[in-house]
Each structure stands twice: as structure tokens, then as C-alpha cells.
Protein backbone atom coordinates (compact mmCIF):
# COMPACT_ATOMS: atom_id res chain seq x y z
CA UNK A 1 100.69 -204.51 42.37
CA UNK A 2 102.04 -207.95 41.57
CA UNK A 3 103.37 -208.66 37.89
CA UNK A 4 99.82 -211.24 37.47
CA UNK A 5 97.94 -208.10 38.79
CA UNK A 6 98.99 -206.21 36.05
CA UNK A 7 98.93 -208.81 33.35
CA UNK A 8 95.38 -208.99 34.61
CA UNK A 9 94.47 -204.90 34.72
CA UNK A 10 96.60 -204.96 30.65
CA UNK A 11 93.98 -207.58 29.56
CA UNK A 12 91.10 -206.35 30.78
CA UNK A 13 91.78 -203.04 29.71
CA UNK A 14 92.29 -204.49 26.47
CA UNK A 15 88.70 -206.31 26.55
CA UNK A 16 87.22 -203.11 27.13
CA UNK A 17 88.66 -201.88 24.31
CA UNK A 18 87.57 -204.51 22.06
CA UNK A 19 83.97 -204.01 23.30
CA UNK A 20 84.24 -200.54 23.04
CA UNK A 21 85.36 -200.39 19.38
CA UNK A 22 82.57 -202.89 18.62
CA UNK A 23 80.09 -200.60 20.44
CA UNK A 24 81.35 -197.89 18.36
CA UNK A 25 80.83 -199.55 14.96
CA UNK A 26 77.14 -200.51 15.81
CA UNK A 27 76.59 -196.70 16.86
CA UNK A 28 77.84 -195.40 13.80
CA UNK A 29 75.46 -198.77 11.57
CA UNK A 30 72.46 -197.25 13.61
CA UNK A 31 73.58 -193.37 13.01
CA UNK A 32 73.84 -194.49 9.06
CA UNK A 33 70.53 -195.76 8.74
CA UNK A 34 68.61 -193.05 10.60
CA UNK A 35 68.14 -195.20 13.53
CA UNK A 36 68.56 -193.84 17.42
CA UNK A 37 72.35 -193.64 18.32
CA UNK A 38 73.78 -196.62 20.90
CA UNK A 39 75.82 -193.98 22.35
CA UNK A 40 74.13 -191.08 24.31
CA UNK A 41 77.02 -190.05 26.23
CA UNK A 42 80.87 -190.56 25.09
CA UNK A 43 83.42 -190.68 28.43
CA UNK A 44 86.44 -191.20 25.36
CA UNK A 45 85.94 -189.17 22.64
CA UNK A 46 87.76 -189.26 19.67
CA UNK A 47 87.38 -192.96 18.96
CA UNK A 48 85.92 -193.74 15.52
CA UNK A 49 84.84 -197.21 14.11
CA UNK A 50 83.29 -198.27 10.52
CA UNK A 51 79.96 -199.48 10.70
CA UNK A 52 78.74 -203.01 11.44
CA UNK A 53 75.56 -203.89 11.07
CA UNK A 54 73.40 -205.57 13.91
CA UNK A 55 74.06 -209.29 13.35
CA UNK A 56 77.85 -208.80 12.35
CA UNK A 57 77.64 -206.86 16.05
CA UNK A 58 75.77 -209.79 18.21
CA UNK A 59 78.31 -212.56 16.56
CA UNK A 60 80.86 -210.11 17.53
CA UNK A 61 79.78 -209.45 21.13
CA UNK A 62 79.16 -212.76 21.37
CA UNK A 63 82.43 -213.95 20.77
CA UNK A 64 83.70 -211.72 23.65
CA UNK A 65 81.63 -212.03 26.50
CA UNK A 66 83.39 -215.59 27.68
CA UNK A 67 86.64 -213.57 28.52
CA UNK A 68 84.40 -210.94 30.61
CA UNK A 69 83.15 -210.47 33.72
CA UNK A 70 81.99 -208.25 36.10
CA UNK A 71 80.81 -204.89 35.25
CA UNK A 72 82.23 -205.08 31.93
CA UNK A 73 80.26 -209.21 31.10
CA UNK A 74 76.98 -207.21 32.70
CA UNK A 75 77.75 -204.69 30.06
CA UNK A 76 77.62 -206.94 27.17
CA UNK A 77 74.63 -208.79 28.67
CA UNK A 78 73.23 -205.49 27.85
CA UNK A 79 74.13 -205.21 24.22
CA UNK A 80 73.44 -208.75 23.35
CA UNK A 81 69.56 -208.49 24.74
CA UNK A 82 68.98 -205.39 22.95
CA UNK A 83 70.77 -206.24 19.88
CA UNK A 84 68.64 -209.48 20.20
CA UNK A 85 65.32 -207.22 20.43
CA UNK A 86 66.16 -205.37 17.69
CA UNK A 87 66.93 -208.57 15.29
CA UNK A 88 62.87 -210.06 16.37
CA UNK A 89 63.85 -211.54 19.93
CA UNK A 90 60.82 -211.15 22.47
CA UNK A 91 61.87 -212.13 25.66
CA UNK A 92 59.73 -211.81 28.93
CA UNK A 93 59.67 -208.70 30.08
CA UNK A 94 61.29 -209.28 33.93
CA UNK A 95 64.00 -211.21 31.92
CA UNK A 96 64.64 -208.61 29.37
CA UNK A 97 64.72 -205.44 32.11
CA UNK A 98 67.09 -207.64 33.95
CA UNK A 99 69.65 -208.45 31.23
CA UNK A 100 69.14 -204.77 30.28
CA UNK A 101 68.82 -202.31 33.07
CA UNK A 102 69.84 -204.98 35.32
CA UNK A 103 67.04 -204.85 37.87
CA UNK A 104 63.47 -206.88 38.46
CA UNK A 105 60.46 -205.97 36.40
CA UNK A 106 58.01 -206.78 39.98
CA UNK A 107 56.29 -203.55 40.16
CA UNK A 108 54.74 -202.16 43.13
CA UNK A 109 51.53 -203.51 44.98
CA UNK A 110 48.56 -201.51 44.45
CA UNK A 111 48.50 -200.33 48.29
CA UNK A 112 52.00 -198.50 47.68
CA UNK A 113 50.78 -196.86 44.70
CA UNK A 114 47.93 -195.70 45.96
CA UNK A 115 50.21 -194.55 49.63
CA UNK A 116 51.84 -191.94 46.77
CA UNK A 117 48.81 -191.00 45.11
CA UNK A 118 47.50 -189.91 48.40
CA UNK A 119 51.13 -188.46 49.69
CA UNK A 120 50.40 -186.42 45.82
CA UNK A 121 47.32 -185.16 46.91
CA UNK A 122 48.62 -183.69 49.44
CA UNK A 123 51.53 -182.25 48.09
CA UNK A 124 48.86 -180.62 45.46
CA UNK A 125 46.30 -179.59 48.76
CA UNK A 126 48.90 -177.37 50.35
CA UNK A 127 49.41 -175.36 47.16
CA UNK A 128 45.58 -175.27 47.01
CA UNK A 129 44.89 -177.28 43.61
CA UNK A 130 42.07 -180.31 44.02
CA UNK A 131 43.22 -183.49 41.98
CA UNK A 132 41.34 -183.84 39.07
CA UNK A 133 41.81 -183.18 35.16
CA UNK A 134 42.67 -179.58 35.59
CA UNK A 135 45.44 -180.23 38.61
CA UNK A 136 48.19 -180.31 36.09
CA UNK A 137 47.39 -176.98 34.46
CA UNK A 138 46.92 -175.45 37.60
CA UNK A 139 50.08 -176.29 38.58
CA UNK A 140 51.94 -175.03 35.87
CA UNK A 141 50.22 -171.61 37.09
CA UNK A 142 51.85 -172.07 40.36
CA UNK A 143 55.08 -173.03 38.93
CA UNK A 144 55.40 -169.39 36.76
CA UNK A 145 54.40 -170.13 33.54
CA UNK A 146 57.57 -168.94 31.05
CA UNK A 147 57.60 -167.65 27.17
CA UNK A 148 59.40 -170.70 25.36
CA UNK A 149 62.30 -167.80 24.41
CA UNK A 150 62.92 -167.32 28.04
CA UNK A 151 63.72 -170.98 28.44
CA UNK A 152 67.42 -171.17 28.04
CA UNK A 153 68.38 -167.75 30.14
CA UNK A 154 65.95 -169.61 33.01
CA UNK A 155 67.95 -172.65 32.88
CA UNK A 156 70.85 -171.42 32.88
CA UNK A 157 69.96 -168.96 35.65
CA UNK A 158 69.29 -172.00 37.51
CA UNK A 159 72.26 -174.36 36.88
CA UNK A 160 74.09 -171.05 37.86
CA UNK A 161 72.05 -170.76 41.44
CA UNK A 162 72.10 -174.84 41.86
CA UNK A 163 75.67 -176.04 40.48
CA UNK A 164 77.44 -175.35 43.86
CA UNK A 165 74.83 -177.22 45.64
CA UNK A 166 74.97 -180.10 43.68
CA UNK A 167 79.13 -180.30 43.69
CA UNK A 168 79.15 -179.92 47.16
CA UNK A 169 76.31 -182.65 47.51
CA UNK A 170 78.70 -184.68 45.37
CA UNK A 171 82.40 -183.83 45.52
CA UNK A 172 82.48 -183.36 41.98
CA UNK A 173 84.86 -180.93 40.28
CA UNK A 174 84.56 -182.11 36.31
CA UNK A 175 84.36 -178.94 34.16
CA UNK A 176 82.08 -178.96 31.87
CA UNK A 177 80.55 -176.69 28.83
CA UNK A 178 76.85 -176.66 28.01
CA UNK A 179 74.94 -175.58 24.69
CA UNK A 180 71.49 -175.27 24.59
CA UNK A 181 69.92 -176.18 21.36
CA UNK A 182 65.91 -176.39 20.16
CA UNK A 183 64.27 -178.95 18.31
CA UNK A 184 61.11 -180.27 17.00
CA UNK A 185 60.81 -184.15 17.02
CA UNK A 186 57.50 -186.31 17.00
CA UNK A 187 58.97 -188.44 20.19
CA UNK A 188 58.16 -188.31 24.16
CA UNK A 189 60.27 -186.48 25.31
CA UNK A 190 61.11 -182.66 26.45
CA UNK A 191 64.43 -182.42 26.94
CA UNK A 192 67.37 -184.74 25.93
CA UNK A 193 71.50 -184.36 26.65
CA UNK A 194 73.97 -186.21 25.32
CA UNK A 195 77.38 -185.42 24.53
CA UNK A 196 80.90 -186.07 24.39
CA UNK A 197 83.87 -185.34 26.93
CA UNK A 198 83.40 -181.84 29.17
CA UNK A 199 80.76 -181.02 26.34
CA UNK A 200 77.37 -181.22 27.11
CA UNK A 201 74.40 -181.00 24.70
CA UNK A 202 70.96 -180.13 26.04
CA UNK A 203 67.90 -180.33 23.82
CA UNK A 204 64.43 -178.54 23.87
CA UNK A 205 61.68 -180.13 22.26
CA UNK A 206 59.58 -177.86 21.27
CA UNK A 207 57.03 -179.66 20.53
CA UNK A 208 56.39 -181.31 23.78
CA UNK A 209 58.05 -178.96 26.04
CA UNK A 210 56.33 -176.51 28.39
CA UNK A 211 58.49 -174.14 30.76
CA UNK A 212 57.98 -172.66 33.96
CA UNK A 213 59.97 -170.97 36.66
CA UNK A 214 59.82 -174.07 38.82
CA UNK A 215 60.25 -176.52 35.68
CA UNK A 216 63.84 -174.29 34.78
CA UNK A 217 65.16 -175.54 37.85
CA UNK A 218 64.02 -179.18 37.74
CA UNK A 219 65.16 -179.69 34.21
CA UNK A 220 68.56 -177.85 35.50
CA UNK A 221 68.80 -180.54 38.09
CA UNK A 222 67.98 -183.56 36.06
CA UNK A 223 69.64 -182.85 32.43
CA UNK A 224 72.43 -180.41 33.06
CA UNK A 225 73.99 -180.93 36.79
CA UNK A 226 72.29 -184.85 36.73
CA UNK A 227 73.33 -185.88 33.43
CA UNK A 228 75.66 -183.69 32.29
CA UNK A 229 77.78 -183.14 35.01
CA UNK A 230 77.75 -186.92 36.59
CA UNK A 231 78.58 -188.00 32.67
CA UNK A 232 81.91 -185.02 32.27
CA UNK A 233 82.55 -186.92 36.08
CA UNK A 234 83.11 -190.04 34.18
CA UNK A 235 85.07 -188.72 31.68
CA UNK A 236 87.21 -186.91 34.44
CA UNK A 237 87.78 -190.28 36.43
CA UNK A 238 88.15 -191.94 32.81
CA UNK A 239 90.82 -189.76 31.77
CA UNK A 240 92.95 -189.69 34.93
CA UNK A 241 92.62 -193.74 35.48
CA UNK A 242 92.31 -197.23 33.88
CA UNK A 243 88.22 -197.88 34.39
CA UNK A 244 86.99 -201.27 34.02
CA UNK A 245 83.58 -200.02 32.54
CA UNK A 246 82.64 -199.09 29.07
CA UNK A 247 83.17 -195.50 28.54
CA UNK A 248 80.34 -195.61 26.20
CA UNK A 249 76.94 -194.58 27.59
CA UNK A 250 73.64 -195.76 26.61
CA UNK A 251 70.26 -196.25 27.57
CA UNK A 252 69.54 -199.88 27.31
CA UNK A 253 72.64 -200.90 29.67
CA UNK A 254 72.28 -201.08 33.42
CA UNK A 255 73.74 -197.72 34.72
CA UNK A 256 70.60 -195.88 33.67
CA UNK A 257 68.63 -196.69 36.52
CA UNK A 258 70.95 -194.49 38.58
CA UNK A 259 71.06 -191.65 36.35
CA UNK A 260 67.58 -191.53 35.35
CA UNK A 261 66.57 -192.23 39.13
CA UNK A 262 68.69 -189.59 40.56
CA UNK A 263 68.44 -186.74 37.99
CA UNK A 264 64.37 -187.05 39.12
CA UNK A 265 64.94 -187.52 42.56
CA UNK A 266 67.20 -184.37 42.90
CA UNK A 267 64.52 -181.83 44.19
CA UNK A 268 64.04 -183.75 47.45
CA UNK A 269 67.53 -184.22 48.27
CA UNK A 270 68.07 -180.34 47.66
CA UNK A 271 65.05 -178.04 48.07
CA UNK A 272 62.88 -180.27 49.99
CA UNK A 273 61.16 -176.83 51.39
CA UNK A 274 60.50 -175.33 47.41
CA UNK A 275 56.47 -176.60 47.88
CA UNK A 276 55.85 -175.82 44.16
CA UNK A 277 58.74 -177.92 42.74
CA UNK A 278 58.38 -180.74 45.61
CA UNK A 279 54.97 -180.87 44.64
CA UNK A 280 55.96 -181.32 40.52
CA UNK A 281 57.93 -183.98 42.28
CA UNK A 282 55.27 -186.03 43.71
CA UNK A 283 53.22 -185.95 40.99
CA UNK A 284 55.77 -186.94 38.54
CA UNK A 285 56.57 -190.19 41.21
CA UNK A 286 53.27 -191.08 41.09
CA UNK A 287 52.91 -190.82 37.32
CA UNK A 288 55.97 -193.11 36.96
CA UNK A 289 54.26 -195.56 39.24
CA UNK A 290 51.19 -195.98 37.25
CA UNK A 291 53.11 -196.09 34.00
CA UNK A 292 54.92 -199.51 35.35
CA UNK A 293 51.54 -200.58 36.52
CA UNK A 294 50.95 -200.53 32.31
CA UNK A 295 54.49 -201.30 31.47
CA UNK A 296 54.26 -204.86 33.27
CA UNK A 297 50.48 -205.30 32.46
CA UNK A 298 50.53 -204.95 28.82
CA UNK A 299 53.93 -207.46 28.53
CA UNK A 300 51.78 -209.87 30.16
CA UNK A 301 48.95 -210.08 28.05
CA UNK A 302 46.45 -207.03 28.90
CA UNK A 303 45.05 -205.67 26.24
CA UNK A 304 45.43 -201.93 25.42
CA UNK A 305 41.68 -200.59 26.02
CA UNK A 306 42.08 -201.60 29.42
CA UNK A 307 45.66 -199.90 30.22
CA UNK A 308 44.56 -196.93 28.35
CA UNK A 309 41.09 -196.93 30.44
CA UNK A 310 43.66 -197.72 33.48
CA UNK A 311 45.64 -194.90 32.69
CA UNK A 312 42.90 -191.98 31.68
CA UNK A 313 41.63 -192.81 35.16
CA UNK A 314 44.95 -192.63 36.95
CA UNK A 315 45.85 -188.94 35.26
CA UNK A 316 43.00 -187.63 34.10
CA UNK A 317 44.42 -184.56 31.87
CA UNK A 318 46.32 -187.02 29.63
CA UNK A 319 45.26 -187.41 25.81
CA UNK A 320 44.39 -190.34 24.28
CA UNK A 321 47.91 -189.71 21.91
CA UNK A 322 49.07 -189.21 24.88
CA UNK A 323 48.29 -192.54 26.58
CA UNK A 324 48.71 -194.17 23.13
CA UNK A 325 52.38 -193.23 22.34
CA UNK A 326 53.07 -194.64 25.97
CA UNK A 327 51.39 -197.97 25.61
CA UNK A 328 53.54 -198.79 22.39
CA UNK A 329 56.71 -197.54 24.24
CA UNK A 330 56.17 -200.12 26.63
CA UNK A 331 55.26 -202.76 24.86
CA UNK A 332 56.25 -202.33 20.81
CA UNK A 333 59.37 -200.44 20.83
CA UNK A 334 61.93 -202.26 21.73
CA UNK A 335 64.50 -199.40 23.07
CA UNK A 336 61.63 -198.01 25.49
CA UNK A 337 60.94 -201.23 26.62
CA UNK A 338 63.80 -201.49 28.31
CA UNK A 339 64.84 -197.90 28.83
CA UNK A 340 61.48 -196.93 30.44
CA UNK A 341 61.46 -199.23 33.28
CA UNK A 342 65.01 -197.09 34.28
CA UNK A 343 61.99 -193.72 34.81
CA UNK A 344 59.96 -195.83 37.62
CA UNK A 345 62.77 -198.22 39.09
CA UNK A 346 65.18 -195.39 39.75
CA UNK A 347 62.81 -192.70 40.67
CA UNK A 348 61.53 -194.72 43.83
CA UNK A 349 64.71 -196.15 44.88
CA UNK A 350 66.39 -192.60 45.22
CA UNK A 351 62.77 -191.06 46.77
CA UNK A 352 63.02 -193.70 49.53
CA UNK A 353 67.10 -192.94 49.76
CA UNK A 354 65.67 -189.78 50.25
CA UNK A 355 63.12 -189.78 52.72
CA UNK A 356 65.45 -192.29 54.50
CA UNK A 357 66.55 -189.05 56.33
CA UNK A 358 70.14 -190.61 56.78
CA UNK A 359 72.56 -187.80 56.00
CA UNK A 360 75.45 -190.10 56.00
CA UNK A 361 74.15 -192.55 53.70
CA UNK A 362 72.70 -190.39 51.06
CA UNK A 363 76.45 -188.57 50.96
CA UNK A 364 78.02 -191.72 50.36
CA UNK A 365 75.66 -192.59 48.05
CA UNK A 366 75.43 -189.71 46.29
CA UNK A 367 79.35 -189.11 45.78
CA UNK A 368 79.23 -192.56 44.65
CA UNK A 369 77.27 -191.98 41.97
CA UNK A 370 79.05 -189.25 40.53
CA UNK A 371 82.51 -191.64 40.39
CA UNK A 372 81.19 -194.04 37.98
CA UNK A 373 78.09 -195.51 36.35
CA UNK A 374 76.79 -197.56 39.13
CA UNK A 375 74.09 -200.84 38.38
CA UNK A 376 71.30 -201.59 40.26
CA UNK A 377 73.47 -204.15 42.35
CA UNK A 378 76.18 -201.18 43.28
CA UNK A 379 73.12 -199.50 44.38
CA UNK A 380 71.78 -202.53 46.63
CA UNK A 381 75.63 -202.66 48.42
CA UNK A 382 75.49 -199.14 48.88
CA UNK A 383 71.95 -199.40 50.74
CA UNK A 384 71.99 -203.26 51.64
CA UNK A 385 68.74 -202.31 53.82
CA UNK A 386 66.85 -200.71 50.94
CA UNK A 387 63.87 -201.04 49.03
CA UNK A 388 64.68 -203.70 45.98
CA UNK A 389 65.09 -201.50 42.94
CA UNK A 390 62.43 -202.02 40.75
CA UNK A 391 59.80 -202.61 43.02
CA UNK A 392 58.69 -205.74 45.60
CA UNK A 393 56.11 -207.49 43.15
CA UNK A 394 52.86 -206.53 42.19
CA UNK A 395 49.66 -207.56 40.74
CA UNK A 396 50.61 -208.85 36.69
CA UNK A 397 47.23 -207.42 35.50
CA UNK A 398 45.83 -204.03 36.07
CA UNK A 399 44.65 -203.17 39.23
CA UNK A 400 41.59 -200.17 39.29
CA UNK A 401 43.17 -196.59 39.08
CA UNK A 402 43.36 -195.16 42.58
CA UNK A 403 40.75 -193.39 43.94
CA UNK A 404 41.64 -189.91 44.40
């Protein structure tokens, strides 16, 4: 390495740390106030910061984001949109997911949609269950319904049978150490991990959760050996060399399309013979699909009778809470804007990688993924023949549900 190359590597390092220690001081602002953390996953632990509130963080940011580039100026792209949401911005929606999780907001054409509703109906035919407002339950009957005390030992019965699987899928060799803890929080979702380091935090809602056999080993896939080992990876490769990205997960920024897309997507690269779970898989795809059918509708103007009488036709067994508490994720809350679209955009782009059926490509791909915190555009290199992530375009106002 040339003396210039170095000077170069010192001060970008240096940046990074800069950006970090802002990111830091905004985390702990939003941790203060009872607000949702900026940091989900911490590849550096130990670092500490005093809090700065929002504004003193965008003027901040701002200031920085002339000496960056690359992965580290898409980073702070990141930051500054959210951070810009938060303080009353409203940007378009495409223009938002783009500065955020650094993909398109198109969607998918109503044809596609309704191609994996129908590939769904299948999946559900061959296990005997008829679509219709009672296909869900019956489903859960097939997967082995489980006592919500059994959950842990079932998940971690599964990690156990999965982990060497998914290491030899990706090369990795991270240790890591995982605690299972319960909680009961009025929010969307199941299960959550975050964490710090080799030590991995998953969380049960209790609320919202519902086990089976089959859902053990999804949730194993996606939350322990997805996120929790790919994010100890990072903190491996972090720890043993200089990395130009921040070591700082979070949700909003434009790695999350690969986690999010690959922790769901596991099942088919894996146990593309387990019926039951492949079938949980396609019905989860399709519900993502119609969800981002909403997502884009509703930021363009539709009103919210007709994406919740879009949606109770597209799923039949979900509530009207249900449907309501997803509506105002995608268009009110400002995190879930953005971080929802990573659920949809990911999800298809790793099914296709998938069903591809190029061994080679999905191993380099998949290794890949488990080296760093790769954007949508890392993704596109890797698979320059792919689908674009995010979806082709589709129709800005609802479509009718398919017809099942």
C-alpha cells in the first residue's frame, strides 16, 4: 500500500468514526426519551456517547457527509432522511425508500402478484388446506401447534439441528451467545434480536406470537442464524480489519434489505422439501406482496377504506386491528415507512435468487452476505441479471385483491 493509500484508509477510518460517535449520541437522545433505539445491532461495542438531540444530530451529519462517499456517504444519506422524517419532512415515498433502504419503491404488477398467490395456493393444496379465511389456522395445525413455554427449548432445538447448515451455506465461523427473553409490547411484531458483539438477544412477544413446530425452525432461521449470526459475522470481520462501513446497525439504513430479505428467504435455500414450512413460506411472500401493493397505494393518495377493503380481500383471516396497525405503519410512522418496504423488497429478490437454481451464484451470494452489510446495489453486482430489488413498477393505486 502506497503512503497516499494509507493517508487515505487513516482518514476514512477516522470519518467513520466521527459518524459513528454521532450515531451513538442520537441512539442514546432516542433511548432517553422513550423513543425506538437507532441502533439494533452494535458490530463495536463499548463505545458510549452523550446524547444529542435530533436537530443538533442532522446539523451534525450534515456537516460530514461532503468528506464521504461510498458506502459510508450512502450511510449518512440514510440518517439524514430519517432524521428529516422524524423532525416533519414528508418526502415521496420512492424518494424516501431510496435515500433509506436504498432501493425503488415500484412495486410489482398485479399479474406477478397474482403468479404467487396462485404458486400459494398450491403450496396450501398439497398439504390439503383450501384458501380462504380459515387457511391460516389450518396451517398452524399442520405446522404442530406448541405451548408458548415450549417455545425457547423448540428454538433452540432448531438452531442446534440448522446452525451447521447455515455455516456451511455461508462460511461463517463467528461465535456467538444467544438469550432468549419474553415480552409483552403493543407493536407488530413476534420476535425481535438485537444485540451487541458475539451477544445476541432474541425477543418473544407474547402478545402477538404464536409457535409451532414448523414456526421454531423458521424463526431459528430468520432471527438467530439470519440475524444473529450474519450480525456476530460483522463484528468478527470488524474486529480483525479496518471496515469502511458503520459498525452501527439499524433499520432505516440500506443493509436491511439483505438481512430482512434473506432471514425470510432461508427455508427455500435450505429445506426446500419441508412442505409444511415451504408452504408458511409462500404464504408469507405473498402476504408481503400485497402489503407493498398498500404501502405504495396509500403514499400516493388512496384512501384507507379502500386498502383496508384491498387487504381483507387479499388475506381474509386478518382483523380489522390487524389491517389498521399496518396501514399507519406504512403511511404515518415514519420508521416503518421506510423499514417495511426492506419485508417485500428483500423477500422477492432472495426467492427469485432462489428459485434461480444456480448453485454457484447463490454460494457466492450467500457468503457474501455474511462478510458485511451489503445495499441493494452490492446485491444488483452480485446478480447483475436479476430481478431489480424492489420490484419492476406497478399500478400507483390499488389494483382488485386476487382472485383465489
Amino acid at each position: 500500500m502506497s503512503r497516499e493509500d494509507l493517508v487515505k484508509g487513516r482518514a476514512l477510518m477516522s470519518l467513520r468514526d466521527e459518524v459513528e460517535a454521532v450515531i451513538r449520541a442520537w441512539d442514546a437522545y432516542e433511548v432517553e426519551h422513550g423513543e425506538a433505539p437507532v441502533i439494533d445491532f452494535d458490530c463495536d461495542p463499548g463505545g458510549t456517547a452523550a446524547p444529542a438531540d435530533r436537530l443538533t444530530v442532522l446539523r451534525r451529519l450534515t456537516g460530514l457527509r461532503p468528506k464521504a462517499s461510498g458506502v459510508l456517504a450512502a450511510r449518512i444519506d440514510a440518517d439524514l432522511a430519517y432524521l428529516g422524517a422524524l423532525l416533519g419532512e414528508r418526502r415521496p415515498l420512492d424518494e424516501y425508500i431510496r435515500e433509506t433502504q436504498g432501493c425503488g419503491a415500484g412495486g410489482w404488477p398485479e399479474e406477478y402478484v397474482a403468479e404467487r398467490a396462485e404458486q400459494m395456493r398450491s403450496a396450501l393444496g398439497e398439504l390439503g388446506i383450501r384458501w380462504g379465511a380459515a387457511a391460516n389456522a389450518e396451517l398452524r395445525e399442520a405446522e404442530g401447534l406448541l405451548d408458548v413455554s415450549d417455545a425457547p427449548d423448540a428454538i433452540r432445538e432448531a438452531v442446534s439441528e440448522l446452525e451447521p447448515v447455515v455455516r456451511e451455506a455461508t462460511g461463517s465461523t463467528a461465535p456467538y451467545r444467544l438469550t432468549i427473553e419474553t415480552a409483552e409490547v403493543d407493536a407488530y411484531w413476534a420476535f425481535w434480536l438485537d444485540g451487541a458483539g458475539q451477544d445476541v438477544r432474541l425477543q418473544l412477544n407474547l402478545r402477538n406470537v404464536e409457535f409451532t413446530q414448523a414456526g421454531a425452525r423458521q424463526f431459528a432461521l430468520h432471527e438467530v442464524l439470519g440475524h444473529g449470526l450474519q450480525c456476530a459475522g460483522y463484528t468478527a470481520v470488524a474486529a480483525a480489519e479496518e471496515v469502511p462501513w458503520v459498525r452501527l446497525l439499524s433499520i432505516h439504513a440500506p443493509h436491511q434489505v439483505m438481512q430482512e430479505g434473506l432471514a425470510q428467504a432461508w427455508p427455500l435455500f435450505l429445506l426446500p422439501e419441508d412442505k409444511v414450512l415451504i408452504a408458511r413460506l409462500r404464504v408469507a411472500h405473498y402476504c408481503q406482496l400485497v402489503l407493498a401493493q398498500v404501502h405504495v397505494s396509500i403514499n400516493h393518495g388512496a384512501s384507507a377504506v379502500e386498502c383496508a377493503d384491498y387487504l381483507k380481500a387479499a388475506v381474509p383471516w386478518w382483523t380489522e386491528e390487524t389491517i389498521a396497525r399496518y396501514l399507519a405503519d406504512r403511511g404515518l410512522n415514519q420508521q416503518h415507512r421506510t423499514y417495511m418496504w426492506a419485508y417485500p423488497a428483500g423477500f422477492d429478490w432472495f426467492m427469485a435468487l432462489a428459485e434461480a437454481d444456480d448453485a454457484e451464484l447463490s454460494r457466492r451470494v450467500l457468503r457474501a452476505t455474511y462478510q458485511a452489510p451489503l445495499t441493494p446495489s452490492d446485491l444488483a453486482e452480485l446478480w447483475p441479471s436479476g430481478p431489480p430489488v424492489g420490484g419492476p413498477g406497478g399500478p400507483v393505486r390499488l389494483p382488485k385483491a386476487p382472485v383465489l
